[in-house]
C-alpha atoms as a PDB file:
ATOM      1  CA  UNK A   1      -4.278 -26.800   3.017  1.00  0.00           C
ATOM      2  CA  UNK A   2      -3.534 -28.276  -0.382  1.00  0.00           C
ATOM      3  CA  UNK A   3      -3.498 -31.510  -1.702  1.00  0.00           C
ATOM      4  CA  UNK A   4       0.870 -32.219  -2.160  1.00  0.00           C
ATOM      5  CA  UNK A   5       1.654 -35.850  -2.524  1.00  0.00           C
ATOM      6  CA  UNK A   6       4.231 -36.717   0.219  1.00  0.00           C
ATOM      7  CA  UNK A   7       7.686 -38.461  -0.021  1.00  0.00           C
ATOM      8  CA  UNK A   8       5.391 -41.904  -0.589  1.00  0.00           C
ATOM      9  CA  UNK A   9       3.861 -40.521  -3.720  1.00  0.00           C
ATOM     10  CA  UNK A  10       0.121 -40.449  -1.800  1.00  0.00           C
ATOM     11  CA  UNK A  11      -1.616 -37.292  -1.648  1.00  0.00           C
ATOM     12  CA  UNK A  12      -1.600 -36.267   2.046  1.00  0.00           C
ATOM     13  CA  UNK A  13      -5.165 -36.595   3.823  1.00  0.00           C
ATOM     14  CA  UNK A  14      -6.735 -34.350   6.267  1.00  0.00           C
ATOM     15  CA  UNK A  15      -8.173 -35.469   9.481  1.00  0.00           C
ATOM     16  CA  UNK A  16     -10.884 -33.142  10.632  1.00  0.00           C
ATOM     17  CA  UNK A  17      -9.860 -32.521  14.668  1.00  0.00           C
ATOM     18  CA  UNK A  18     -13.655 -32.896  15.537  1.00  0.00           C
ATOM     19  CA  UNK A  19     -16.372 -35.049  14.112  1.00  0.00           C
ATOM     20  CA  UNK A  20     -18.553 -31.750  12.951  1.00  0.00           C
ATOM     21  CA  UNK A  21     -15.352 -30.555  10.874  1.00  0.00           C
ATOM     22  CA  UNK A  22     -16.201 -31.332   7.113  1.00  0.00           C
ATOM     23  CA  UNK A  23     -13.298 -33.345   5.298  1.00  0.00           C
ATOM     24  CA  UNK A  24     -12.450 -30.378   2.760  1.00  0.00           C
ATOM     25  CA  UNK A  25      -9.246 -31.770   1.516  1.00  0.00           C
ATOM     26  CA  UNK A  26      -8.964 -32.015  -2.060  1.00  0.00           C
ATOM     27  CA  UNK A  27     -12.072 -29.697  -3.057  1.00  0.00           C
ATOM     28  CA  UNK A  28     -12.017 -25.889  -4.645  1.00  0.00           C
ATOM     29  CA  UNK A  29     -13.572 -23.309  -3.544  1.00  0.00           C
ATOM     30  CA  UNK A  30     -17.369 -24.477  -5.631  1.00  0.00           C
ATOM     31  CA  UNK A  31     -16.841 -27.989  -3.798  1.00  0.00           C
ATOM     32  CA  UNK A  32     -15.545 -29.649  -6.457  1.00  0.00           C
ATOM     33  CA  UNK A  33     -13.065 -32.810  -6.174  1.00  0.00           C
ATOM     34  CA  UNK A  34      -9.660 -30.894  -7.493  1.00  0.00           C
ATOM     35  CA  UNK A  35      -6.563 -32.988  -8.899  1.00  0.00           C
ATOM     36  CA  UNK A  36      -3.347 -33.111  -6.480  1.00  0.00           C
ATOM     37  CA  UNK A  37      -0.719 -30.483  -7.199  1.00  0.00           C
ATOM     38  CA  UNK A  38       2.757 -31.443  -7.687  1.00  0.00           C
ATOM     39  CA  UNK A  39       5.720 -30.604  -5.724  1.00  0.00           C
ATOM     40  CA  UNK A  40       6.578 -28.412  -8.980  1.00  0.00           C
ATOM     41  CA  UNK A  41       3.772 -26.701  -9.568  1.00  0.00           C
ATOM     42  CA  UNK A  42       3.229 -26.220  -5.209  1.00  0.00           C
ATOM     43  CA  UNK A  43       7.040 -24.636  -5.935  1.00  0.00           C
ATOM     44  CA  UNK A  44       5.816 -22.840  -8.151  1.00  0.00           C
ATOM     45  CA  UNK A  45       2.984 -20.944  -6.389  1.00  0.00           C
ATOM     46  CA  UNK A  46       5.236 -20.349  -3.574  1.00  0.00           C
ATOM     47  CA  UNK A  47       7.373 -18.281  -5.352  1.00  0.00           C
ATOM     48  CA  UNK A  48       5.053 -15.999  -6.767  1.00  0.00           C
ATOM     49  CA  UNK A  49       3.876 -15.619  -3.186  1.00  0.00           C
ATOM     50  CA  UNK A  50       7.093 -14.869  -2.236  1.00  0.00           C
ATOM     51  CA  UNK A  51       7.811 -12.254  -5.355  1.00  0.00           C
ATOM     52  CA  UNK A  52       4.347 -10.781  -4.526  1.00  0.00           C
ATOM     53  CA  UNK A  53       5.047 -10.136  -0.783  1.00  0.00           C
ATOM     54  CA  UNK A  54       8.144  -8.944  -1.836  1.00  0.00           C
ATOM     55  CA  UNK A  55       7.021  -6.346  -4.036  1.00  0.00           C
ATOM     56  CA  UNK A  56       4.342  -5.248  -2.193  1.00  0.00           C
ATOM     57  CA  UNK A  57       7.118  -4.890   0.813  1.00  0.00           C
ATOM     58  CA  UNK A  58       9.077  -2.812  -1.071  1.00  0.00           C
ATOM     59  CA  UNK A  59       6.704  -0.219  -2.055  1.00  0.00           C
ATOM     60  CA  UNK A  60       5.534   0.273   1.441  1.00  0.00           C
ATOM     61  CA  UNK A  61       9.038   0.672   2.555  1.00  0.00           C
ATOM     62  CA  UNK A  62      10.300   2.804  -0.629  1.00  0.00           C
ATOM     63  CA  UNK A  63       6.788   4.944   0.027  1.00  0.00           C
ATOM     64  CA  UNK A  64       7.316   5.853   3.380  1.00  0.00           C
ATOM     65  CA  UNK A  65      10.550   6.589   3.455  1.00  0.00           C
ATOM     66  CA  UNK A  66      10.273   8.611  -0.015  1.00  0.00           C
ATOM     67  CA  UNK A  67       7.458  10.701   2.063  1.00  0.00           C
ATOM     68  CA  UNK A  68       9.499  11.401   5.251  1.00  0.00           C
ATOM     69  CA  UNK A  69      12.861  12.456   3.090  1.00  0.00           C
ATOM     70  CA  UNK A  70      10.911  14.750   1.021  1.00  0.00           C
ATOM     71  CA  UNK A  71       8.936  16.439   4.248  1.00  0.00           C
ATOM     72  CA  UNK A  72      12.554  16.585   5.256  1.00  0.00           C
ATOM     73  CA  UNK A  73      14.160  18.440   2.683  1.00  0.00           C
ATOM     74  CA  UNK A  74      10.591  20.135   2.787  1.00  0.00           C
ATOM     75  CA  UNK A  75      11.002  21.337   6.698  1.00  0.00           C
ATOM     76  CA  UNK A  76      14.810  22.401   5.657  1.00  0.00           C
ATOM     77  CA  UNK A  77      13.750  24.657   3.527  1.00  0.00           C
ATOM     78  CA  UNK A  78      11.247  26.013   5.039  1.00  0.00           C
ATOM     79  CA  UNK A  79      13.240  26.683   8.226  1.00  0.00           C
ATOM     80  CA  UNK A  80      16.038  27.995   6.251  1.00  0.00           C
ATOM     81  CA  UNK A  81      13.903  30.775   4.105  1.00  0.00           C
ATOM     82  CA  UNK A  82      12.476  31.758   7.987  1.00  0.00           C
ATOM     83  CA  UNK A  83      14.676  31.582  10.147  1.00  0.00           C
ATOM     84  CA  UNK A  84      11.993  32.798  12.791  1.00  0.00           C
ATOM     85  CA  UNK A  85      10.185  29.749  12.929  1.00  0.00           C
ATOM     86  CA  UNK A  86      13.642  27.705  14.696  1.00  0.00           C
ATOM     87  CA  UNK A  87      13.556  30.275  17.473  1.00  0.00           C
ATOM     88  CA  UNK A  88      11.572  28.461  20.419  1.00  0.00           C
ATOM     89  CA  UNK A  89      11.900  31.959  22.539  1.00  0.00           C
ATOM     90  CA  UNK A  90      11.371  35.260  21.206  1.00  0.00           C
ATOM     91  CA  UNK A  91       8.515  37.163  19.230  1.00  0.00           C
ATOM     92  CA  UNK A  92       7.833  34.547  16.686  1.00  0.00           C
ATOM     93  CA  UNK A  93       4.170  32.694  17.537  1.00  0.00           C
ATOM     94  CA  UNK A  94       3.729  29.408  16.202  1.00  0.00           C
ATOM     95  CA  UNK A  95      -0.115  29.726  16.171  1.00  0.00           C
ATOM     96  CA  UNK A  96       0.894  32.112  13.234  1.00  0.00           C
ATOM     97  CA  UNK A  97       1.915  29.127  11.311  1.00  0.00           C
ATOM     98  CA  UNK A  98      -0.169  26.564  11.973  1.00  0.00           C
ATOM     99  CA  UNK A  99      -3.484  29.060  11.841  1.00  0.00           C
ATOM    100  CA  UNK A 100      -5.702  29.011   9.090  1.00  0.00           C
ATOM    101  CA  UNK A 101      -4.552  31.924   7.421  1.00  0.00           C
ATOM    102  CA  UNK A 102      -1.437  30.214   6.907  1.00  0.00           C
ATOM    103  CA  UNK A 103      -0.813  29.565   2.920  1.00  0.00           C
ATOM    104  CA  UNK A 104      -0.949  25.955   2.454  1.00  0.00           C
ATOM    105  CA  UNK A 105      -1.173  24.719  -0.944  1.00  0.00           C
ATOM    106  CA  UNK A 106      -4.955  23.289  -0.788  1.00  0.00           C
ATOM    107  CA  UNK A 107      -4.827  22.028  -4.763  1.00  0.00           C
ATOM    108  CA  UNK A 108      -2.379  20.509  -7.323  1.00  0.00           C
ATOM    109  CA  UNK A 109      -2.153  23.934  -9.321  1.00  0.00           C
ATOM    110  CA  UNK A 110      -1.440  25.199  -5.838  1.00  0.00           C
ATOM    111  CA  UNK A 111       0.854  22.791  -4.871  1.00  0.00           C
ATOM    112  CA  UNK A 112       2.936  22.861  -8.409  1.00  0.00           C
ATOM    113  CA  UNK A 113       3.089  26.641  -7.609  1.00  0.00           C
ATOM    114  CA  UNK A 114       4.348  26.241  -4.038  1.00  0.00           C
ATOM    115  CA  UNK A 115       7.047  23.579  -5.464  1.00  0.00           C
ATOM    116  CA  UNK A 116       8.349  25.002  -8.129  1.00  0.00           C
ATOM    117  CA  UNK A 117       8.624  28.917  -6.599  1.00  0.00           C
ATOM    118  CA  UNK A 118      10.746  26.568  -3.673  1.00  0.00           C
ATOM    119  CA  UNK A 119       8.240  26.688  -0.903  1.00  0.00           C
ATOM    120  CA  UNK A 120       9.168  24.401   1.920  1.00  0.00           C
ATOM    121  CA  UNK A 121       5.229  24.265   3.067  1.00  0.00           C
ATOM    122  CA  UNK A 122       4.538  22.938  -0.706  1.00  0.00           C
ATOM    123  CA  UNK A 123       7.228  20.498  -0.242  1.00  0.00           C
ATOM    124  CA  UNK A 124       5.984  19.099   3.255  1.00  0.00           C
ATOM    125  CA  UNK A 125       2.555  18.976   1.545  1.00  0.00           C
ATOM    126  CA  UNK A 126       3.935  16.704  -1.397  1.00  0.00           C
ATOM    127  CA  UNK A 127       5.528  14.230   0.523  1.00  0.00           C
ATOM    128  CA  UNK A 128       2.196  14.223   3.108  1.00  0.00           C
ATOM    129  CA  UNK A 129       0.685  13.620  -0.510  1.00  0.00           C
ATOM    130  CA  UNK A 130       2.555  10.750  -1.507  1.00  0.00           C
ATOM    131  CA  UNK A 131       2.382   9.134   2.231  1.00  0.00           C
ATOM    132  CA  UNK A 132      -1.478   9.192   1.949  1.00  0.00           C
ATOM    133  CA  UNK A 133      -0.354   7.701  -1.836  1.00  0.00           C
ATOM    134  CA  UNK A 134       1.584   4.850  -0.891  1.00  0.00           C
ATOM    135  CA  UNK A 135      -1.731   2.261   0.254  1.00  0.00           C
ATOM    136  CA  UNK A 136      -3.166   3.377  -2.517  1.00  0.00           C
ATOM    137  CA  UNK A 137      -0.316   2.521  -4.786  1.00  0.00           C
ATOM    138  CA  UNK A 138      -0.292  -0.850  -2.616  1.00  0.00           C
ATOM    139  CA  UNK A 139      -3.450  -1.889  -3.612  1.00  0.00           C
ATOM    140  CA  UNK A 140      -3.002  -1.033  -7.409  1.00  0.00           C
ATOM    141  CA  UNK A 141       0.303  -3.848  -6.496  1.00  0.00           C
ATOM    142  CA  UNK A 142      -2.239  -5.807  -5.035  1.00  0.00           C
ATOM    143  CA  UNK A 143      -4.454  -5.797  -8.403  1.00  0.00           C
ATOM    144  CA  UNK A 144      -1.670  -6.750 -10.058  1.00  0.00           C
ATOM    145  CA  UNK A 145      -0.352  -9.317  -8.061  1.00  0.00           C
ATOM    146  CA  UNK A 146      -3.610 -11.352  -8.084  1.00  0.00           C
ATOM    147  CA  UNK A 147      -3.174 -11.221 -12.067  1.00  0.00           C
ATOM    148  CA  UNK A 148       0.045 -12.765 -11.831  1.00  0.00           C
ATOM    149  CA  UNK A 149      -1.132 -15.520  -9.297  1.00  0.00           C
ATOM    150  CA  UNK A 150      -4.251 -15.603 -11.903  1.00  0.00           C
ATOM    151  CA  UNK A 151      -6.690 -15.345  -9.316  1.00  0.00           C
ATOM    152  CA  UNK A 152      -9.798 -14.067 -10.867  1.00  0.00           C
ATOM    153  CA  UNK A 153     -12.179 -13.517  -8.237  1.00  0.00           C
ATOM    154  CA  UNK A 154      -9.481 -12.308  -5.621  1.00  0.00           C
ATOM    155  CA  UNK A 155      -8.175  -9.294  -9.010  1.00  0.00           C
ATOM    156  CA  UNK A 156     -12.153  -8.237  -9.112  1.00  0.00           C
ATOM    157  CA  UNK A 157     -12.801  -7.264  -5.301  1.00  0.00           C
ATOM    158  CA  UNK A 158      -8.800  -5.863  -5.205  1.00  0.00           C
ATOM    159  CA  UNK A 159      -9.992  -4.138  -8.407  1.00  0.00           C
ATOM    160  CA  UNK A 160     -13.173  -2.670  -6.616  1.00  0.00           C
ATOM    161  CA  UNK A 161     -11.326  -1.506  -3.789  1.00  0.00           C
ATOM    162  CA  UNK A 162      -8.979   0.284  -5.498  1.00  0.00           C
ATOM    163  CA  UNK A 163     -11.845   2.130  -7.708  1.00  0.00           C
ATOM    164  CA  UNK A 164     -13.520   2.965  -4.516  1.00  0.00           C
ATOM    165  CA  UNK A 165     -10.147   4.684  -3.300  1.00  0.00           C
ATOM    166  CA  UNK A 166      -9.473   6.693  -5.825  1.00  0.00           C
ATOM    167  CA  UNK A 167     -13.327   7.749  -6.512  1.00  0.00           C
ATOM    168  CA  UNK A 168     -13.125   8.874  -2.368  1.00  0.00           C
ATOM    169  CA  UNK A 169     -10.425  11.112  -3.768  1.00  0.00           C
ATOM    170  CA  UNK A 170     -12.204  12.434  -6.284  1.00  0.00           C
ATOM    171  CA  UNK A 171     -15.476  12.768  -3.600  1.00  0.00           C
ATOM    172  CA  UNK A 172     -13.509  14.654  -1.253  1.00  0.00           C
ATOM    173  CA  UNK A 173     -12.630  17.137  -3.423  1.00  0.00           C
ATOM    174  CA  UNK A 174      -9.041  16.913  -4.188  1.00  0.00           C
END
């Protein structure tokens, strides 16, 4: 809760709901005694909030559906450079393309190849790529949102998180 003074100009009060509760009302997060906020500045806060969520919203939503047009236009292509693999009866064994020996692109040099020689496999693999991408990408939001709401302690852990993503990246091997 926060401390907003009501229509009466008196900050509102808590009342814990059993006697154990601690009366918390008013105090930051070291337990000190913190000065009311204003209907302004409470106004305030809750549109950042609102810009944040809204951000962060929109790259989930522009991320996934940026992945599942590319793999797509990837799985056009590929179909229409082998025709083989739309036949569901005939000769053509779909182990064969999902086996091991399949080429995959398995790197970035790799995967610029596939792309720019027109690949459809390369092109399903880039938009997997930027749906594994897009949390990332929310988090690095997240960073910066918490530097807008200037929320130190809240931007150092988002901060660490992030790090720790992209160093697994680098871990695995990509």
């Amino acid at each position: 809760m926060s401390d907003v003074s009501g229509s009466t100009g008196s900050p509102q009060s808590h009342v814990p709901d059993s006697p154990h509760e601690p009366v918390t009302e008013g105090l930051d997060r070291s337990g000190h005694r913190r000065r009311p906020l204003t209907p302004e500045e409470v106004a305030v806060m809750e549109e950042k909030v609102r810009k944040v969520e809204l951000a962060i919203s929109l790259v989930l939503r522009v991320g996934v559906l940026l992945s599942v047009a590319v793999i797509a236009v990837g799985l056009a292509v590929m179909f229409a450079h082998h025709s083989d693999y739309v036949s569901i009866r005939g000769h053509f064994s779909y182990r064969a393309l999902t086996s091991k020996a399949t080429a995959f692109p398995h790197s970035f040099g790799a995967l610029g190849h596939s792309i720019a020689h027109g690949d459809g496999r390369g092109i399903v693999v880039l938009g997997v790529l930027i749906l594994i991408l897009t949390p990332v990408l929310r988090v690095a939001v997240g960073v910066l949102s918490f530097i807008y709401e200037k929320d130190p302690p809240m931007t150092v852990v988002t901060l660490y998180v992030l790090v720790v993503l992209v160093g697994s990246f680098f871990l695995a091997g990509v």
